[in-house]
PDB file of N, CA and C in Angstrom:
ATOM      1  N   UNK A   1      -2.663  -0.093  -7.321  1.00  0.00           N
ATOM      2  CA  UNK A   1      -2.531  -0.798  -6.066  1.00  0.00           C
ATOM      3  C   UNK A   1      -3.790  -1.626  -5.836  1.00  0.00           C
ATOM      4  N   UNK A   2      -3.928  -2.691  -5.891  1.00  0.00           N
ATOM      5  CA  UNK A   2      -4.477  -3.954  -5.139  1.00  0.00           C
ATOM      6  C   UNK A   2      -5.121  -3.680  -3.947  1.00  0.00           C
ATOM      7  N   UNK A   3      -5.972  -3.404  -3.467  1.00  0.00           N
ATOM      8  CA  UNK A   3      -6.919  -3.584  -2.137  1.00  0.00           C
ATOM      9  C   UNK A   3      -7.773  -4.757  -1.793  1.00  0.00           C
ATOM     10  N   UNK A   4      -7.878  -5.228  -0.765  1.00  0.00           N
ATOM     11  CA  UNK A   4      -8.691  -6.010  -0.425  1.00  0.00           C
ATOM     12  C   UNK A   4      -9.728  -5.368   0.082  1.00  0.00           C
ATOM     13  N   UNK A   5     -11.326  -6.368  -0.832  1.00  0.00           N
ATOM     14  CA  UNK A   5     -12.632  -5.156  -0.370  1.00  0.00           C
ATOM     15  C   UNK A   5     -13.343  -5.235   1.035  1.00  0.00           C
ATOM     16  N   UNK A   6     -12.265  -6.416   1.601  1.00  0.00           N
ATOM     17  CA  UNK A   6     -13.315  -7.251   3.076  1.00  0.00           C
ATOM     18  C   UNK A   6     -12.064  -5.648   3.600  1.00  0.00           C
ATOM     19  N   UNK A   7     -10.968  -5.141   3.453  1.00  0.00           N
ATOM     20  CA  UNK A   7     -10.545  -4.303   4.407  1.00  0.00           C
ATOM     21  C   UNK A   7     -10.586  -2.427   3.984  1.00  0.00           C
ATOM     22  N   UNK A   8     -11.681  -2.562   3.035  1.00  0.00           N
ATOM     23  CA  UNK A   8     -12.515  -1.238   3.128  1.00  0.00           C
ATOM     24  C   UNK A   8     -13.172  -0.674   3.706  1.00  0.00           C
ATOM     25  N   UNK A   9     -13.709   0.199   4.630  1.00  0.00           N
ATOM     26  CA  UNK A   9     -14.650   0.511   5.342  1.00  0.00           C
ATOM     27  C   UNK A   9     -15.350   2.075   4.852  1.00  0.00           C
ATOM     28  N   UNK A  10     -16.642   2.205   5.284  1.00  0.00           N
ATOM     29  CA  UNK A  10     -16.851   3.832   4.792  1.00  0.00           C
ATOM     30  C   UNK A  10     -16.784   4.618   6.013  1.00  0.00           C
ATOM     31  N   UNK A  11     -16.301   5.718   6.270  1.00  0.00           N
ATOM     32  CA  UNK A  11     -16.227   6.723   7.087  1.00  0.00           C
ATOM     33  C   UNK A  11     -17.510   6.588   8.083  1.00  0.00           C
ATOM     34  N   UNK A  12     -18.138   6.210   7.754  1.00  0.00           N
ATOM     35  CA  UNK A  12     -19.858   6.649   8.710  1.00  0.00           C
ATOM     36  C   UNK A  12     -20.031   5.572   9.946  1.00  0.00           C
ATOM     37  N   UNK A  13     -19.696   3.921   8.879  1.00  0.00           N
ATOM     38  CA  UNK A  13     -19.067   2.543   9.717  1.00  0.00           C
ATOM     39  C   UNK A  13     -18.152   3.060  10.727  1.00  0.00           C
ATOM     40  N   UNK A  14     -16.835   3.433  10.207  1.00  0.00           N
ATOM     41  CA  UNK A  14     -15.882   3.186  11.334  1.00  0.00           C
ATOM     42  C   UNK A  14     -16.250   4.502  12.335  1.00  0.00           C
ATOM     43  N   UNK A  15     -16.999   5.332  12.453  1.00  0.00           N
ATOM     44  CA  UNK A  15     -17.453   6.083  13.641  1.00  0.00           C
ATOM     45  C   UNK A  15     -18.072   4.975  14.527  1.00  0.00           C
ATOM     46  N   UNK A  16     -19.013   4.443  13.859  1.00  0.00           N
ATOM     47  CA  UNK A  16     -19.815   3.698  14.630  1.00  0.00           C
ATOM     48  C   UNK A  16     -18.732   2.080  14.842  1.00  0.00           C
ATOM     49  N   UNK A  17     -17.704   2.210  14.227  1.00  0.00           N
ATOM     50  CA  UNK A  17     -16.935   0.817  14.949  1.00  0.00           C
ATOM     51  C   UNK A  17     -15.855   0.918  15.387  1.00  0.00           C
ATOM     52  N   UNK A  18     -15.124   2.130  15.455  1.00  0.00           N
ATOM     53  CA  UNK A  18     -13.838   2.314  15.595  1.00  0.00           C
ATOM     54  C   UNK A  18     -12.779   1.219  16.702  1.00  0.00           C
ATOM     55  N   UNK A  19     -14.338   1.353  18.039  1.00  0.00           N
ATOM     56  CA  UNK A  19     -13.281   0.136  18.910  1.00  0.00           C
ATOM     57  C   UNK A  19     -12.759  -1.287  18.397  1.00  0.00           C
ATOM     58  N   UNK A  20     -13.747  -2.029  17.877  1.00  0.00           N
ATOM     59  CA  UNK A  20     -13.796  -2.903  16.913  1.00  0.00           C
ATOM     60  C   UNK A  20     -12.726  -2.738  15.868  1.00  0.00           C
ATOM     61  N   UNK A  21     -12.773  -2.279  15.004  1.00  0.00           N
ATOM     62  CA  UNK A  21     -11.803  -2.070  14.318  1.00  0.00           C
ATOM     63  C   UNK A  21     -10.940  -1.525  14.383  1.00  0.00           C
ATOM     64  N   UNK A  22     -10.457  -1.213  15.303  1.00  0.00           N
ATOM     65  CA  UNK A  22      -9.012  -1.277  15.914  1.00  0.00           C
ATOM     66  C   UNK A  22      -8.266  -2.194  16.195  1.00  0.00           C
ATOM     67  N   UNK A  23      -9.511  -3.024  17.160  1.00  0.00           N
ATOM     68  CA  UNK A  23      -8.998  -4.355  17.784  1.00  0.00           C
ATOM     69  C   UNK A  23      -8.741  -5.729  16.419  1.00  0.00           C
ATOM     70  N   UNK A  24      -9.543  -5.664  15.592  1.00  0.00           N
ATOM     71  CA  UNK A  24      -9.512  -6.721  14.512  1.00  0.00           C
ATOM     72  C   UNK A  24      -8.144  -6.076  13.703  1.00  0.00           C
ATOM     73  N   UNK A  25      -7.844  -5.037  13.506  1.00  0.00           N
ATOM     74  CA  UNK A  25      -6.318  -3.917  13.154  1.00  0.00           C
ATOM     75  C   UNK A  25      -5.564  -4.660  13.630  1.00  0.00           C
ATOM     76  N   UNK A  26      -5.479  -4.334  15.219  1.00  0.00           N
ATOM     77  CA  UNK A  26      -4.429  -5.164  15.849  1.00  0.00           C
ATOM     78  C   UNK A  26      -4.097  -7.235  15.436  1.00  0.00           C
ATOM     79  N   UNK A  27      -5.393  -7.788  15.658  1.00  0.00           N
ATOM     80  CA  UNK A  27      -5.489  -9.151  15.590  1.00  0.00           C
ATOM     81  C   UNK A  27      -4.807  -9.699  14.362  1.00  0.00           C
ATOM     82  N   UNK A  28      -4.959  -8.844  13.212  1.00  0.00           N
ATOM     83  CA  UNK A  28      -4.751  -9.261  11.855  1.00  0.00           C
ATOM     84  C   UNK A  28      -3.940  -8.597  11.714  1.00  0.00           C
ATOM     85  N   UNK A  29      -3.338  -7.670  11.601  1.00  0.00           N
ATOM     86  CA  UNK A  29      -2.129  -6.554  11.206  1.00  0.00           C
ATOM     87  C   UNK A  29      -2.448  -6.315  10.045  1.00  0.00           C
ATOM     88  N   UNK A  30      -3.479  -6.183   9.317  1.00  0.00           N
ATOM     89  CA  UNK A  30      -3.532  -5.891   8.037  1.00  0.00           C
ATOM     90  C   UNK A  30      -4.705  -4.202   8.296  1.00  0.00           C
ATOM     91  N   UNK A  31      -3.745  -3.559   7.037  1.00  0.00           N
ATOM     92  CA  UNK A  31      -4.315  -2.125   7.097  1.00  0.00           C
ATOM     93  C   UNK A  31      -6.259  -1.965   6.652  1.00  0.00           C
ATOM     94  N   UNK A  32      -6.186  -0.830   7.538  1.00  0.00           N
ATOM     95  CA  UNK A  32      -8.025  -0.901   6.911  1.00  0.00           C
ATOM     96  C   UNK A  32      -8.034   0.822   6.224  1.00  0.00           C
ATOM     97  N   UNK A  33      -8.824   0.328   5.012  1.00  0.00           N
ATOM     98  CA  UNK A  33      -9.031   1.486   3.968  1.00  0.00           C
ATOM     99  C   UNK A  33     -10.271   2.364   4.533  1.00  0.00           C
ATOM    100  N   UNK A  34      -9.475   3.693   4.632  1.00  0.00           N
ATOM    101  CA  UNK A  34     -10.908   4.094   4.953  1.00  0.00           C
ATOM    102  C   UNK A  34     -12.232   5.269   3.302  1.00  0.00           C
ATOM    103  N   UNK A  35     -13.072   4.794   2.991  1.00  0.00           N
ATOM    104  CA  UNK A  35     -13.895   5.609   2.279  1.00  0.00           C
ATOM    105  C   UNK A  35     -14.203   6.835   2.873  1.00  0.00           C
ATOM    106  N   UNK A  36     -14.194   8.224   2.325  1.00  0.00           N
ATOM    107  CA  UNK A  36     -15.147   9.127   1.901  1.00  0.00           C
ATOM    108  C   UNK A  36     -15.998   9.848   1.022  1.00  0.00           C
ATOM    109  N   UNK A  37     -17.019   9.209   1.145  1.00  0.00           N
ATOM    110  CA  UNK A  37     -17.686   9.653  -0.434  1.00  0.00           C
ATOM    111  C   UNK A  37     -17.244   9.009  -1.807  1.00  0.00           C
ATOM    112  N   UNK A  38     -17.041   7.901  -1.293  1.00  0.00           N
ATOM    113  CA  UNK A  38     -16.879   6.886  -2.393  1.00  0.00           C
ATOM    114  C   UNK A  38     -15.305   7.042  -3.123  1.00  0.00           C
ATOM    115  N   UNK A  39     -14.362   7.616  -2.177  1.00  0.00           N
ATOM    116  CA  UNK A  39     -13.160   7.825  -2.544  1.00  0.00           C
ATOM    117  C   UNK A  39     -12.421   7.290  -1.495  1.00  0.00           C
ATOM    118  N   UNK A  40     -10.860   6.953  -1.690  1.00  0.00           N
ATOM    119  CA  UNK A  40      -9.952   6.386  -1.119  1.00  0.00           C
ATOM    120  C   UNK A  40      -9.425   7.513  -0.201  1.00  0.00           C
ATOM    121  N   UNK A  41     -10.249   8.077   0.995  1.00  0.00           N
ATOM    122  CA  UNK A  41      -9.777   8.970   2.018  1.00  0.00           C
ATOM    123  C   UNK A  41      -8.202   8.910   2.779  1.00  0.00           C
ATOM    124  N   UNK A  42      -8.148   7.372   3.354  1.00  0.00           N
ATOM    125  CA  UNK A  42      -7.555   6.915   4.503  1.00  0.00           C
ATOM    126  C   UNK A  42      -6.954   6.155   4.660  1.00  0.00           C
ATOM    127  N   UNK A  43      -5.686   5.685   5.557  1.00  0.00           N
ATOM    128  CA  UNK A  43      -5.513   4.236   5.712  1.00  0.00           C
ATOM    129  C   UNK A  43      -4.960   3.879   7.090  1.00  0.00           C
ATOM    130  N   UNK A  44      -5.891   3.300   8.070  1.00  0.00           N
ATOM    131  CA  UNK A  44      -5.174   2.923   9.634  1.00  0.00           C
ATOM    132  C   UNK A  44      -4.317   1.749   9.369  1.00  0.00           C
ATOM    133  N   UNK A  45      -3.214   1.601   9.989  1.00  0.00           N
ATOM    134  CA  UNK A  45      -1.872   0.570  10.038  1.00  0.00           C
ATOM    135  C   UNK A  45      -1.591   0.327  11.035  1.00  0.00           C
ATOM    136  N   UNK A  46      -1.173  -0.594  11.499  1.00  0.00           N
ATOM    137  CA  UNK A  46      -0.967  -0.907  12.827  1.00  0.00           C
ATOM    138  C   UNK A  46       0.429  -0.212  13.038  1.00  0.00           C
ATOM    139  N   UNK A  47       0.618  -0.409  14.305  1.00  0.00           N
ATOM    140  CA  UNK A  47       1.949   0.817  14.266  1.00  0.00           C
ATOM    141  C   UNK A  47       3.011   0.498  14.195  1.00  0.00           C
ATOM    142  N   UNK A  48       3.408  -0.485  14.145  1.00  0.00           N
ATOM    143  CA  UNK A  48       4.912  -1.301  13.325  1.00  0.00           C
ATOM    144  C   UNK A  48       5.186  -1.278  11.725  1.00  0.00           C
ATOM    145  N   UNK A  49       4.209  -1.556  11.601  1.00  0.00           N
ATOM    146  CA  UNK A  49       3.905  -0.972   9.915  1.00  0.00           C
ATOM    147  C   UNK A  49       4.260   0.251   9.816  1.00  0.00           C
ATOM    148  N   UNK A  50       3.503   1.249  10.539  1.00  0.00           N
ATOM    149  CA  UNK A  50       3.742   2.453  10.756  1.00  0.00           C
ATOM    150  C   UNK A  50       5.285   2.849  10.692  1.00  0.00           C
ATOM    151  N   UNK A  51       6.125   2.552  11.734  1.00  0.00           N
ATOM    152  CA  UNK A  51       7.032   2.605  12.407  1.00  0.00           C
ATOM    153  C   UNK A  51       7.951   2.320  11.376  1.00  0.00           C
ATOM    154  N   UNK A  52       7.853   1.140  10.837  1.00  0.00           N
ATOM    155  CA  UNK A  52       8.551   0.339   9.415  1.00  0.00           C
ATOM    156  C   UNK A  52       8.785   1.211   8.366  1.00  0.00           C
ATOM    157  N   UNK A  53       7.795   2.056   8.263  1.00  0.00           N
ATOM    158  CA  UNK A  53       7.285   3.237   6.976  1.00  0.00           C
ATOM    159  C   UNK A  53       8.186   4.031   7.363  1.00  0.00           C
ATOM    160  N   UNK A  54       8.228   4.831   8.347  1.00  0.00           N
ATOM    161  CA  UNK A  54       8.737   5.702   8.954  1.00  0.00           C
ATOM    162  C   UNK A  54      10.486   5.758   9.112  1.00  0.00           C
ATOM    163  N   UNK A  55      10.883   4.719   9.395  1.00  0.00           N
ATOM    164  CA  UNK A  55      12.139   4.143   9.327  1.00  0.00           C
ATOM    165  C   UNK A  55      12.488   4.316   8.018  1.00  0.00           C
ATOM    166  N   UNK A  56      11.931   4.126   7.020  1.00  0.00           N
ATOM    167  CA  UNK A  56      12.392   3.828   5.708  1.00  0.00           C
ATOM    168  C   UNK A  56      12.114   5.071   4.985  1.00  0.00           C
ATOM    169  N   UNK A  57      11.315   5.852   5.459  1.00  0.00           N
ATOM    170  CA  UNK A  57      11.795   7.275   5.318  1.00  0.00           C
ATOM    171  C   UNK A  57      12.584   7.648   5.186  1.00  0.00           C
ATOM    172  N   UNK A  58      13.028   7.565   7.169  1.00  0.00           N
ATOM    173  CA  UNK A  58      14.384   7.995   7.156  1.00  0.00           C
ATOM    174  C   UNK A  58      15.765   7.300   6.218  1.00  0.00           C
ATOM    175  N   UNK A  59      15.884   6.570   6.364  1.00  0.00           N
ATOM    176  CA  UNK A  59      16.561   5.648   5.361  1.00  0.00           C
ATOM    177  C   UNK A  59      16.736   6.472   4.108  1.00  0.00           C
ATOM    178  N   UNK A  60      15.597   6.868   3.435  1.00  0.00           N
ATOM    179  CA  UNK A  60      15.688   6.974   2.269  1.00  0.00           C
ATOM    180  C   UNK A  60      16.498   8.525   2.138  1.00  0.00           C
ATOM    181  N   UNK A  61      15.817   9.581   3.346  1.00  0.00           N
ATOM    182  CA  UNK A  61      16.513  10.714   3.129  1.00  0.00           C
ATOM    183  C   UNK A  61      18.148  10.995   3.159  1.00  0.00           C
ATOM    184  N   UNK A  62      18.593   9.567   4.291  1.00  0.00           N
ATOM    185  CA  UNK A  62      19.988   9.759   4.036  1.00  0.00           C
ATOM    186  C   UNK A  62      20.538   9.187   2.803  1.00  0.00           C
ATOM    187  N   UNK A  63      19.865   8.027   2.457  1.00  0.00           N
ATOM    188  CA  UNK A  63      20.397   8.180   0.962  1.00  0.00           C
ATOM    189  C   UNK A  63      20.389   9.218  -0.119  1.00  0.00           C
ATOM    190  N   UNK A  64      19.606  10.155  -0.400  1.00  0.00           N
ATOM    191  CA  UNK A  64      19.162  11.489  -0.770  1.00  0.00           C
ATOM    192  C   UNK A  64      20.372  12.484  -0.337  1.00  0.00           C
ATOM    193  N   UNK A  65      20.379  12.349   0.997  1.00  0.00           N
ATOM    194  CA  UNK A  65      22.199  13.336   1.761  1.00  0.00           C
ATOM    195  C   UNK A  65      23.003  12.814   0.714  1.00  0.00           C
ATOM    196  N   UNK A  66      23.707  11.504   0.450  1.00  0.00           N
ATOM    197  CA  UNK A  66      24.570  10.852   0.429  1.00  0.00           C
ATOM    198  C   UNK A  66      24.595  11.027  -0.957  1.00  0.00           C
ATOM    199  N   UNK A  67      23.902  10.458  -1.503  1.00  0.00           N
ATOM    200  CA  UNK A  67      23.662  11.146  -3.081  1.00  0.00           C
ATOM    201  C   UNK A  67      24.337  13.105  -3.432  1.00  0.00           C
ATOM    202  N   UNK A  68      23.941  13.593  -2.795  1.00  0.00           N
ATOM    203  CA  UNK A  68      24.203  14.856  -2.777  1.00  0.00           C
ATOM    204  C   UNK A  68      25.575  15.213  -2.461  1.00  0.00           C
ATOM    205  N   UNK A  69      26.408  14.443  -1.178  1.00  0.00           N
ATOM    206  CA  UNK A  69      27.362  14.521  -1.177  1.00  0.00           C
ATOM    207  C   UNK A  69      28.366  14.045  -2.091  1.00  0.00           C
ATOM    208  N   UNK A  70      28.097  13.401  -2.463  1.00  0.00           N
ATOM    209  CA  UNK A  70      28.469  12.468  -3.718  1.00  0.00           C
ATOM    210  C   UNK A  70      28.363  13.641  -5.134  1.00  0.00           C
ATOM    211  N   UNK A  71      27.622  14.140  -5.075  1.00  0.00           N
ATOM    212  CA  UNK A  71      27.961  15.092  -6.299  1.00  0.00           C
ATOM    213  C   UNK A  71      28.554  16.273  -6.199  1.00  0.00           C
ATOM    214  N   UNK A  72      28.352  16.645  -4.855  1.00  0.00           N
ATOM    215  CA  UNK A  72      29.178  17.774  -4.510  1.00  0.00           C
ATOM    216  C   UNK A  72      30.652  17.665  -4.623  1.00  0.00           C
ATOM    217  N   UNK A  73      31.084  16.375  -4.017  1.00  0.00           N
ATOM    218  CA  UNK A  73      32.327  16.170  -4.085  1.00  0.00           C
ATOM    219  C   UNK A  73      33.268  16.144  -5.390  1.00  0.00           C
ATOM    220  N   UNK A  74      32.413  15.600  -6.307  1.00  0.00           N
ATOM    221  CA  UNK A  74      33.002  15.774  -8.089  1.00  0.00           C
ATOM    222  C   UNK A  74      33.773  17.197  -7.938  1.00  0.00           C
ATOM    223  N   UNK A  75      32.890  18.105  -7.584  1.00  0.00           N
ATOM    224  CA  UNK A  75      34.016  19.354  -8.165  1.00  0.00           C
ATOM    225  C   UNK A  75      34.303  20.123  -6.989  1.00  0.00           C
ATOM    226  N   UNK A  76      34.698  18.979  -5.883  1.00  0.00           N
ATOM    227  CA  UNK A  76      35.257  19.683  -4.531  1.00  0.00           C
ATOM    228  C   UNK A  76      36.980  19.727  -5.360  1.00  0.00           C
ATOM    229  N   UNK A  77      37.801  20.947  -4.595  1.00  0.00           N
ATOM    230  CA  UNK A  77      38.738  21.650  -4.855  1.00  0.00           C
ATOM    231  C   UNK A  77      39.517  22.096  -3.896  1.00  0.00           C
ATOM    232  N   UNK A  78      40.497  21.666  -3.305  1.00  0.00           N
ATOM    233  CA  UNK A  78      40.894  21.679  -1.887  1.00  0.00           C
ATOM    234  C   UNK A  78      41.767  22.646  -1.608  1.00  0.00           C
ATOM    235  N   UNK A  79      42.066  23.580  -3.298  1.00  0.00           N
ATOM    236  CA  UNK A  79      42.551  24.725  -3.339  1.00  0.00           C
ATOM    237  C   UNK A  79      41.775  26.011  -2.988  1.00  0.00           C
ATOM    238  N   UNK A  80      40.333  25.940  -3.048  1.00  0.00           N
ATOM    239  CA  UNK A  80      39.226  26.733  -2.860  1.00  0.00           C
ATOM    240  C   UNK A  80      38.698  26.408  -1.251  1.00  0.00           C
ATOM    241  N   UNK A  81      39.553  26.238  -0.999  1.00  0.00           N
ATOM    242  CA  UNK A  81      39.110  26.310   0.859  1.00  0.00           C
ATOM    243  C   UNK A  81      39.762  27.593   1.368  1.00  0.00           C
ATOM    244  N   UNK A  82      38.567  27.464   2.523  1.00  0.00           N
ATOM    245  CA  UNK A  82      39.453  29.079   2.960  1.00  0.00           C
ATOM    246  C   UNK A  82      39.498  28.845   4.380  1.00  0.00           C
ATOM    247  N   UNK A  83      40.592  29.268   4.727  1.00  0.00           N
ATOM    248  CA  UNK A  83      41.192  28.935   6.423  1.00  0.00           C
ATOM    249  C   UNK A  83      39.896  29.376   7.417  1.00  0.00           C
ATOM    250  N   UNK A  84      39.758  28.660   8.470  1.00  0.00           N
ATOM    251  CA  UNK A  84      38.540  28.760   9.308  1.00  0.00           C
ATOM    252  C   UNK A  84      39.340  29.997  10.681  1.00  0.00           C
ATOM    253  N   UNK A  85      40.661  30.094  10.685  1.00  0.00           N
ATOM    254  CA  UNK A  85      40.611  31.517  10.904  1.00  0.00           C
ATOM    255  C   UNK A  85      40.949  33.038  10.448  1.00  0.00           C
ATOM    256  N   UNK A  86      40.526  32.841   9.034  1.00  0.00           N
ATOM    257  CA  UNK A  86      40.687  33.707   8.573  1.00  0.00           C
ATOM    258  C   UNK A  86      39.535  34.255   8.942  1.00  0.00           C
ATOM    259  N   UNK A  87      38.308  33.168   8.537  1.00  0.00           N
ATOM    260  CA  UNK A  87      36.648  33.285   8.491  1.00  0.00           C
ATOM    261  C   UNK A  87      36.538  34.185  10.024  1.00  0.00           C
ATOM    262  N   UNK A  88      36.787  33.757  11.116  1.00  0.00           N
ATOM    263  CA  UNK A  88      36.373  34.248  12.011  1.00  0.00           C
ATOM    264  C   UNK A  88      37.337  35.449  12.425  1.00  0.00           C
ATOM    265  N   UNK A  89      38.308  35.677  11.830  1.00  0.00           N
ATOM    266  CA  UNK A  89      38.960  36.779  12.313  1.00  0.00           C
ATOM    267  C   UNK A  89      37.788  38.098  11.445  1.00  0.00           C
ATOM    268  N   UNK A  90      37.178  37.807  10.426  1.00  0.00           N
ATOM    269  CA  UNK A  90      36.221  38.844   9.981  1.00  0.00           C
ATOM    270  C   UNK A  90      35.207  39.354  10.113  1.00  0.00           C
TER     271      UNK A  90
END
């Protein structure tokens, strides 16, 4: 993955800038990387991005359901059902 190094920051900076870089977050919509210890800790997103991510999550898990139903159904058998009051008469 590709980073841009102007939207890196080190952990110690963004204590000391957080308001700031929030607000330039917002202005630009582009994510800021955060460092710890010379490693790829973090990443703030603005929250549509966020939101976008999140959505497509979900998205993805119902495709994941759907997939599943989809294989289940191959060796569904409509002879192997069992009456729903039989179930509860037991």
């Amino acid at each position: 993955m590709l980073v841009e190094t102007d939207r890196i920051i080190p952990i110690t900076r963004l204590q000391k800038e957080l308001t700031q870089t929030v607000r330039e977050l917002s202005e630009s919509g582009e994510p800021v990387y955060i460092l710890k210890n010379n490693n790829m800790e973090a990443v703030i997103l603005p929250f549509d991005e966020y939101k976008y991510l999140m959505d497509l999550e979900e998205m993805y898990e119902h495709f994941e359901i759907n997939d599943q139903i989809i294989e289940r159904m191959k060796n569904y058998n409509e002879n192997n059902n069992i009456d729903w009051k039989s179930i509860r008469n037991d």
